[in-house]
C-alpha atoms as a PDB file:
ATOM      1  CA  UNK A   1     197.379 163.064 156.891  1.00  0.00           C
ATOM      2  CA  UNK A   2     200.639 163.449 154.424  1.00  0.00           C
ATOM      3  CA  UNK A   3     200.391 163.854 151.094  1.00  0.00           C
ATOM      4  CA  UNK A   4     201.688 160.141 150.467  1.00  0.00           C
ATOM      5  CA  UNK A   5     199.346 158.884 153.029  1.00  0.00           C
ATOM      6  CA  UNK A   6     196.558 160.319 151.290  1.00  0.00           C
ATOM      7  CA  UNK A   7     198.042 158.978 147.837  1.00  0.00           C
ATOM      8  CA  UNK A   8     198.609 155.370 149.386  1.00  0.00           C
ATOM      9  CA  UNK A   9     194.449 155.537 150.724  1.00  0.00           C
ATOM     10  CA  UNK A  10     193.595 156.595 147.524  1.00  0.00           C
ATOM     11  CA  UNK A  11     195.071 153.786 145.408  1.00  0.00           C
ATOM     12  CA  UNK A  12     193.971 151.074 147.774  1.00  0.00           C
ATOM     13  CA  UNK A  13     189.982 152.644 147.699  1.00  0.00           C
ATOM     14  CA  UNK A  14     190.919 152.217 144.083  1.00  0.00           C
ATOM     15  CA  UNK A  15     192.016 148.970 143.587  1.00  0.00           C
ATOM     16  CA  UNK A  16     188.811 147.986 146.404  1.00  0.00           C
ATOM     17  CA  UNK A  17     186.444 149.682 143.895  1.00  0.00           C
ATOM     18  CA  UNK A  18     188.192 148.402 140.321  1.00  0.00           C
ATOM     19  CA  UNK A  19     186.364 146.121 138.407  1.00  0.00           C
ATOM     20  CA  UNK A  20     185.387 143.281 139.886  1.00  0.00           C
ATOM     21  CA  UNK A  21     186.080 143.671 143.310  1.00  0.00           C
ATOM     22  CA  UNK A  22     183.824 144.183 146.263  1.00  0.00           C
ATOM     23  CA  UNK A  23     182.224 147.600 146.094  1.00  0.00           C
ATOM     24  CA  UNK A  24     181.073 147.045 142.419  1.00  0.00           C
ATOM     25  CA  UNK A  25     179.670 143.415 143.200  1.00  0.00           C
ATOM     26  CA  UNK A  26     177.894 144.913 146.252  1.00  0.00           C
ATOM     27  CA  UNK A  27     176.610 147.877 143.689  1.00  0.00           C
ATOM     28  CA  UNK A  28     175.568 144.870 141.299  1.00  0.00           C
ATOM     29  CA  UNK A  29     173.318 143.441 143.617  1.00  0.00           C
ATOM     30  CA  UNK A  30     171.307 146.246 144.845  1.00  0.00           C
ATOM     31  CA  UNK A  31     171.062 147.596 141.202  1.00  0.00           C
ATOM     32  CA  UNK A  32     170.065 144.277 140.217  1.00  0.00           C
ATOM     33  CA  UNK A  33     167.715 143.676 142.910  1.00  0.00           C
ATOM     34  CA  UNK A  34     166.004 147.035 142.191  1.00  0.00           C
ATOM     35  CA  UNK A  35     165.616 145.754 138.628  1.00  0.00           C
ATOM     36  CA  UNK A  36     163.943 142.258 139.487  1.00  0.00           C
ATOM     37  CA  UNK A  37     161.618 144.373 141.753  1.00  0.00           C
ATOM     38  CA  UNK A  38     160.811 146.705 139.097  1.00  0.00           C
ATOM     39  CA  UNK A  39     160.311 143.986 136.429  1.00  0.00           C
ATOM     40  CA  UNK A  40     157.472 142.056 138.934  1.00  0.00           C
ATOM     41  CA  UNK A  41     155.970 145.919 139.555  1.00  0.00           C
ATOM     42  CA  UNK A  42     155.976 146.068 135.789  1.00  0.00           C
ATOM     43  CA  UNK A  43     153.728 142.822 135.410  1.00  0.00           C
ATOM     44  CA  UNK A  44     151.438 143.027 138.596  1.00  0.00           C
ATOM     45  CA  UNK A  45     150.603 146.919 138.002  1.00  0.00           C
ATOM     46  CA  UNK A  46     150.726 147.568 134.273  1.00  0.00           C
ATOM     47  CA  UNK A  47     146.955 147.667 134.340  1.00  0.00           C
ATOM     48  CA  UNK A  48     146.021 149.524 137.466  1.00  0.00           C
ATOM     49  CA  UNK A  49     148.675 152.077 136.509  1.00  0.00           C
ATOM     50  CA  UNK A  50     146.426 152.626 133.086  1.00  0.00           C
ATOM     51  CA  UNK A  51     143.195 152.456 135.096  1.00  0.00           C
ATOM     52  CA  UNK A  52     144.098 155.352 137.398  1.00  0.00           C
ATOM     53  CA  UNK A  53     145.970 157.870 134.405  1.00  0.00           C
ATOM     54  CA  UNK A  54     142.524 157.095 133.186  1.00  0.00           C
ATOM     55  CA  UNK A  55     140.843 158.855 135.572  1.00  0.00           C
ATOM     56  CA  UNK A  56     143.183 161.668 136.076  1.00  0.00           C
ATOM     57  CA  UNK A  57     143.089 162.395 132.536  1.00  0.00           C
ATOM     58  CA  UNK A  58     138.678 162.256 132.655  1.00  0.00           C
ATOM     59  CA  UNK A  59     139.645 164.744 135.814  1.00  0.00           C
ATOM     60  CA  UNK A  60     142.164 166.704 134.120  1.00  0.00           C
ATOM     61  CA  UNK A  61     140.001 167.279 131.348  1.00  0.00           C
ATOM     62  CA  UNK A  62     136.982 168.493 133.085  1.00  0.00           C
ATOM     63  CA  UNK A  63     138.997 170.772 135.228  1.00  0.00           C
ATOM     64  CA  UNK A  64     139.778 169.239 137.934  1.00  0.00           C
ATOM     65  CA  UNK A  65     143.091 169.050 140.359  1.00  0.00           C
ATOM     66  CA  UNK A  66     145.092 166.323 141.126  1.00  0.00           C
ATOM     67  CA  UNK A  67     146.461 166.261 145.346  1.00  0.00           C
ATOM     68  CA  UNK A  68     148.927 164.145 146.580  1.00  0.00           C
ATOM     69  CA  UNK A  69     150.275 163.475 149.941  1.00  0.00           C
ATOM     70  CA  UNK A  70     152.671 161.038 151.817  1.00  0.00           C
ATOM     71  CA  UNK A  71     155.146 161.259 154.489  1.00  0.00           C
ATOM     72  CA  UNK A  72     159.098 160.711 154.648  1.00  0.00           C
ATOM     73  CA  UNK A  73     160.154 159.953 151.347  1.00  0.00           C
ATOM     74  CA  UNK A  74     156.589 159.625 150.404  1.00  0.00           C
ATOM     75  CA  UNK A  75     156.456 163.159 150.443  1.00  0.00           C
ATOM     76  CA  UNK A  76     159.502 163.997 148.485  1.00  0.00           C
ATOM     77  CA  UNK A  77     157.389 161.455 145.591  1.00  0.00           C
ATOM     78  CA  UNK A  78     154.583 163.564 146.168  1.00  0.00           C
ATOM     79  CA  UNK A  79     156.178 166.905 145.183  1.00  0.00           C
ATOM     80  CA  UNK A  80     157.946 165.804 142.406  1.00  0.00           C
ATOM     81  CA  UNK A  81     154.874 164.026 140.917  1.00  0.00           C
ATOM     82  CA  UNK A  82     152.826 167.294 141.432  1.00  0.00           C
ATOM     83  CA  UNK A  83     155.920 169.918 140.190  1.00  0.00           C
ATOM     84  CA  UNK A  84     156.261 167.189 136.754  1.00  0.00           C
ATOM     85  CA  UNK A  85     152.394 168.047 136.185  1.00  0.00           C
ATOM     86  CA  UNK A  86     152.199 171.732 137.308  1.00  0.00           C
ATOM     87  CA  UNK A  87     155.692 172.614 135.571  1.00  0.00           C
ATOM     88  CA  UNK A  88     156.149 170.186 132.857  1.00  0.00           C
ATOM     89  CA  UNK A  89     157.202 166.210 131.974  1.00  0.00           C
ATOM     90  CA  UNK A  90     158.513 165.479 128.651  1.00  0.00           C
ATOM     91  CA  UNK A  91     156.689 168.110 126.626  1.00  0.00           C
ATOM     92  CA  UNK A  92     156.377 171.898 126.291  1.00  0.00           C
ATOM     93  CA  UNK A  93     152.213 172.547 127.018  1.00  0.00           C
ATOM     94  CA  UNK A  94     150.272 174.731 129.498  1.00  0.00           C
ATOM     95  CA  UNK A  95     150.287 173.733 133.211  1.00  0.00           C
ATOM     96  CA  UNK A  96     148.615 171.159 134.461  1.00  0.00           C
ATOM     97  CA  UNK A  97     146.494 172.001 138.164  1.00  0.00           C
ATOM     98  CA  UNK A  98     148.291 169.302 140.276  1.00  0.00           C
ATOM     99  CA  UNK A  99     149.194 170.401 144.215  1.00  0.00           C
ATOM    100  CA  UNK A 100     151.363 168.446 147.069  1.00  0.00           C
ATOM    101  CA  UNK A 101     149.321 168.823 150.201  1.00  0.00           C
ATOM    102  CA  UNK A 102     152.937 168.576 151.803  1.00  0.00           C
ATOM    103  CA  UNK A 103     154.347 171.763 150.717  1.00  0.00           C
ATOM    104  CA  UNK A 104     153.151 174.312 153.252  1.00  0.00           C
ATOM    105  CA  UNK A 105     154.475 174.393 156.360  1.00  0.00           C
ATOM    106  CA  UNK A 106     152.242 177.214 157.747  1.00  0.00           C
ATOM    107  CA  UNK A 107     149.077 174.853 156.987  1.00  0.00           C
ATOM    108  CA  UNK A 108     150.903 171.926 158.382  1.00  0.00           C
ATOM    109  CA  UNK A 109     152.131 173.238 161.641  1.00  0.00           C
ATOM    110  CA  UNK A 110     149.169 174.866 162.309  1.00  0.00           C
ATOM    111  CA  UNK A 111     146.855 172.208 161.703  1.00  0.00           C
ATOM    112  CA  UNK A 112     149.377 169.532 163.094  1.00  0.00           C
ATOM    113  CA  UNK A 113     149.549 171.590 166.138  1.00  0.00           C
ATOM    114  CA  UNK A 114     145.747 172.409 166.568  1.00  0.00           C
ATOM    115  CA  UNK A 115     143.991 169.415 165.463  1.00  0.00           C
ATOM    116  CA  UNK A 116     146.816 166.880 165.319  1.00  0.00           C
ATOM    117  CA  UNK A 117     149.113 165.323 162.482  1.00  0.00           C
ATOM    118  CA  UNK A 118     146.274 162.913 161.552  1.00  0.00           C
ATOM    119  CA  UNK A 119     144.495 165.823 160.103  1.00  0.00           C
ATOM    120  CA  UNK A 120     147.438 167.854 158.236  1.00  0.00           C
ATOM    121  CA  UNK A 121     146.202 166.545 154.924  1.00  0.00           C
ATOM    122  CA  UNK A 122     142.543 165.748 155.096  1.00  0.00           C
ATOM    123  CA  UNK A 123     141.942 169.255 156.779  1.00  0.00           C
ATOM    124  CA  UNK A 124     143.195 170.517 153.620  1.00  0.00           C
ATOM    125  CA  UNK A 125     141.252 168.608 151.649  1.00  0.00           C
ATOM    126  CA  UNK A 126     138.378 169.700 153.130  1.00  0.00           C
ATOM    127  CA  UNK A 127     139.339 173.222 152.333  1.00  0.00           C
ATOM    128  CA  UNK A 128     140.323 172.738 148.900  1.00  0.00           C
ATOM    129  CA  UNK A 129     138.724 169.916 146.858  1.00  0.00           C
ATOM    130  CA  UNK A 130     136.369 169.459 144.351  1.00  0.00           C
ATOM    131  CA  UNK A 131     134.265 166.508 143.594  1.00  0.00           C
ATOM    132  CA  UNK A 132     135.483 164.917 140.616  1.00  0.00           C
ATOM    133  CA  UNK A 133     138.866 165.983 141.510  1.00  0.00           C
ATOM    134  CA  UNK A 134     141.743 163.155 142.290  1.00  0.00           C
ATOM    135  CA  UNK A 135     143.841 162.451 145.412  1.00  0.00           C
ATOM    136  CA  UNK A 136     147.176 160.317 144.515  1.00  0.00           C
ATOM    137  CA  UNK A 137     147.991 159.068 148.470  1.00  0.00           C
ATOM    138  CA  UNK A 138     151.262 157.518 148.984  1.00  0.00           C
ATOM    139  CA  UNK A 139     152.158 155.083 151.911  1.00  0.00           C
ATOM    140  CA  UNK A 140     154.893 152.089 151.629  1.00  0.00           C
ATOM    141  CA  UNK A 141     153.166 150.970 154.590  1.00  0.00           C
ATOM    142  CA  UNK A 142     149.408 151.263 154.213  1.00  0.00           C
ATOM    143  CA  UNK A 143     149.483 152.641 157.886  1.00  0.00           C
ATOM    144  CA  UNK A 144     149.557 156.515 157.895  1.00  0.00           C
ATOM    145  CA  UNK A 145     147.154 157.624 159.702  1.00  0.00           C
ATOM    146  CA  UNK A 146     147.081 160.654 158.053  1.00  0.00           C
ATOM    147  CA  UNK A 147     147.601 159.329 154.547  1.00  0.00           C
ATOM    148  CA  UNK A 148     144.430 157.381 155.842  1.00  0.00           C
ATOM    149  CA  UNK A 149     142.404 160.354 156.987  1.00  0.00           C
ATOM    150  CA  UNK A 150     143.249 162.310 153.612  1.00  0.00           C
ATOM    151  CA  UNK A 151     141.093 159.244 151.786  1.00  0.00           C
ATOM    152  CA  UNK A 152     138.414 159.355 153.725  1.00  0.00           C
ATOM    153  CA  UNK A 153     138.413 162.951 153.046  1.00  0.00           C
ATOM    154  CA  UNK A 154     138.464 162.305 149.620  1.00  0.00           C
ATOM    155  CA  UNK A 155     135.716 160.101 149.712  1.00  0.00           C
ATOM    156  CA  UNK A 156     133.805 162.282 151.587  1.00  0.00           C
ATOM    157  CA  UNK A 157     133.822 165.113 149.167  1.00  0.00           C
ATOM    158  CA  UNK A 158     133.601 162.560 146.292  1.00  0.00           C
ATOM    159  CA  UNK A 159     137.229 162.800 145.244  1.00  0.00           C
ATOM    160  CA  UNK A 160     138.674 159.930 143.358  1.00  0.00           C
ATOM    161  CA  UNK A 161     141.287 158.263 145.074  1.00  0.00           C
ATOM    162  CA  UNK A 162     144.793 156.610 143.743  1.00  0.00           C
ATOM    163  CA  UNK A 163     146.934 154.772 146.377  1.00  0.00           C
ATOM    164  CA  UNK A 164     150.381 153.765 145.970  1.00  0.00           C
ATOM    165  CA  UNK A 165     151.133 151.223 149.020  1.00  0.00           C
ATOM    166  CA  UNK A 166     153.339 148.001 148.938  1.00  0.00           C
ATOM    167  CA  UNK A 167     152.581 144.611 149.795  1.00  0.00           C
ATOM    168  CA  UNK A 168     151.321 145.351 152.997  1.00  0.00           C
ATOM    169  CA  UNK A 169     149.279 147.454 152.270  1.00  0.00           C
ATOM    170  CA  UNK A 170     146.648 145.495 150.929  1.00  0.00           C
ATOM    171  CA  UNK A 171     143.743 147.330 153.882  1.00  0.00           C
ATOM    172  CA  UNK A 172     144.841 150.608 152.483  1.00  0.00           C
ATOM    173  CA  UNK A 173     144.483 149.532 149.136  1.00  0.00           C
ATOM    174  CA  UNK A 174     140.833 148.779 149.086  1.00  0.00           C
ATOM    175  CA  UNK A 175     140.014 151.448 150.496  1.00  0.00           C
ATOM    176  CA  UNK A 176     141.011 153.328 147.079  1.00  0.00           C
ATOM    177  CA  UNK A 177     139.409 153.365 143.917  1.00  0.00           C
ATOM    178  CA  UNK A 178     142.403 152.607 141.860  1.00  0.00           C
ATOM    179  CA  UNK A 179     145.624 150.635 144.208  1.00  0.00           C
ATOM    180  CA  UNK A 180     148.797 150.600 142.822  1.00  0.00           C
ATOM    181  CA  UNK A 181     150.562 148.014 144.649  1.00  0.00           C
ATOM    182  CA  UNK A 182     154.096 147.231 144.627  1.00  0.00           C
ATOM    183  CA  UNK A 183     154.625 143.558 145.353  1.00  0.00           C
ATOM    184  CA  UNK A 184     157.654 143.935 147.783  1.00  0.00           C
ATOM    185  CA  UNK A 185     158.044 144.745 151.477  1.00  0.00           C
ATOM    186  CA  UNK A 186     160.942 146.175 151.183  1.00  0.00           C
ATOM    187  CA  UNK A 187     160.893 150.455 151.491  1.00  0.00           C
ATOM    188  CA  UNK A 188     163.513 151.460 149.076  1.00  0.00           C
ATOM    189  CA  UNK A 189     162.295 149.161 146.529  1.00  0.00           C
ATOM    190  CA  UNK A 190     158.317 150.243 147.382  1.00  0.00           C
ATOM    191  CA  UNK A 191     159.461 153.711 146.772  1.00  0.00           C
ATOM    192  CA  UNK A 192     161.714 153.068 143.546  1.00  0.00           C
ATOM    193  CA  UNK A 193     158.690 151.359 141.820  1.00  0.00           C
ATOM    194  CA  UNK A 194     155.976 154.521 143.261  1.00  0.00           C
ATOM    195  CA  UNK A 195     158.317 156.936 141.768  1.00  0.00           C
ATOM    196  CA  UNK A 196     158.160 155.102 138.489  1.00  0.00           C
ATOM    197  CA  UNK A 197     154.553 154.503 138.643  1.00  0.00           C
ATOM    198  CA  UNK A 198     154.367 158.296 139.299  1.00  0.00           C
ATOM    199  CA  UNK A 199     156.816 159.606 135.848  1.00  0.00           C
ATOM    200  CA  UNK A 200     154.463 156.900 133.966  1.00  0.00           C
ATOM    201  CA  UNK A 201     151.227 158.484 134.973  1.00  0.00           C
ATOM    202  CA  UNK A 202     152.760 161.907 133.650  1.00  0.00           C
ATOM    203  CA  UNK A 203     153.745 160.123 130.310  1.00  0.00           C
ATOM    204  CA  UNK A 204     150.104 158.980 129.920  1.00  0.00           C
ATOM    205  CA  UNK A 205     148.441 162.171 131.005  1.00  0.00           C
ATOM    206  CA  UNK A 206     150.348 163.915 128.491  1.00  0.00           C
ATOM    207  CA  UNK A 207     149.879 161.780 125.691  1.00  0.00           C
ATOM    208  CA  UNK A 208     146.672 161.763 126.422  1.00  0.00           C
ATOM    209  CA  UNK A 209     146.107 165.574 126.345  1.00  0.00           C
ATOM    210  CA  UNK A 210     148.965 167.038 124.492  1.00  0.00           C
ATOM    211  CA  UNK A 211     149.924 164.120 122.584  1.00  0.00           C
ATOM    212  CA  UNK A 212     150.336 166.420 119.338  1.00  0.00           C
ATOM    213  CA  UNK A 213     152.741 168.810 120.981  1.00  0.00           C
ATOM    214  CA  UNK A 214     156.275 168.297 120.402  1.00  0.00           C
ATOM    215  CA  UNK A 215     158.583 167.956 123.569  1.00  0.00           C
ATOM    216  CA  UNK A 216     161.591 170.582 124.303  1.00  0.00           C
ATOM    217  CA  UNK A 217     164.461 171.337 122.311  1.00  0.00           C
ATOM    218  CA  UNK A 218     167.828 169.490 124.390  1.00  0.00           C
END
């Protein structure tokens, strides 16, 4: 392409994306859709989100570990939930034990390819829980198996379990001791609102526990 050819492109992207015109308007209405979908979260979950940083903080304090697991962009939540509670959130204080059972691949592979991907997170479980400790299990859906077979894990080695889900996932949700539903269907709105439930779980476990520290400097 010649230099003018790539000027002329450039202005007309420009004057396709300048105010008003049909790139921002489409970019207004996903943005603003997120926000209505984050607003209903807001009002449906405000209490179950409090109910289950309850109960991390109670396991927390006694010692215990939070695990989390999903799959897909589930997973991706899962890790940065764990590394904002093993690292740090908003404020400078000691580590916090939190792992994502989605992390190693050697464990996953190996039980994936021995006992099947049903198992890659319960099997783990099994190895490394606690009673009294807390599984956060992520699913848009409600139908991972193996986000499935990582609460019955739990509730076999009296864990305490938190599921995020969405609308669908009502089954999976009772089968948890503290749901946080998001009422949408759709996935990148379901996994907009977990995320958010997730940073406001670390707000409230640190308050809780640290609530006198002051946060970093910048």
């Amino acid at each position: 392409m010649s230099a003018r050819r790539g000027r002329r492109a450039g202005s007309t992207a420009k004057r396709r994306n300048a105010a008003g015109g049909p790139l921002e308007r489409a970019a207004r209405t996903v943005l603003d859709d997120a926000a209505r979908a984050m607003e209903r979260m807001s009002e449906k979950s405000a209490a179950a989100v409090a109910a289950a940083a309850e109960a991390m903080i109670a396991s927390l304090g006694a010692g215990g570990t939070i695990f989390y697991c999903g799959n897909g962009g589930s997973a991706a939540d899962a890790q940065h939930m764990a590394a904002e509670l093993a690292g740090r959130y908003l404020l400078d204080r000691p580590p916090l034990p939190a792992v994502a059972l989605t992390t190693n691949t050697s464990a996953l592979t190996a039980i994936g390819n021995d006992y099947g991907f049903s198992q890659v997170f319960s099997r783990q479980l099994d190895a490394l829980a606690m009673p009294g400790d807390v599984l956060v299990a992520v699913t848009t859906s409600g139908g991972s198996s193996n986000v499935l077979a990582a609460v019955r894990a739990a509730r076999r080695r009296r864990v305490v379990t938190v599921g995020l889900t969405g609308r669908k996932g009502m089954a999976f949700a009772r089968r948890c001791d503290h749901a946080l539903v998001v009422p949408e269907i759709s996935t990148p709105r379901i996994q907009e609102s977990h995320l958010v439930m997730g940073h406001a779980l670390c707000e409230l476990i640190e308050r809780a526990l640290f609530g006198a520290m002051r946060p970093p400097r910048g």
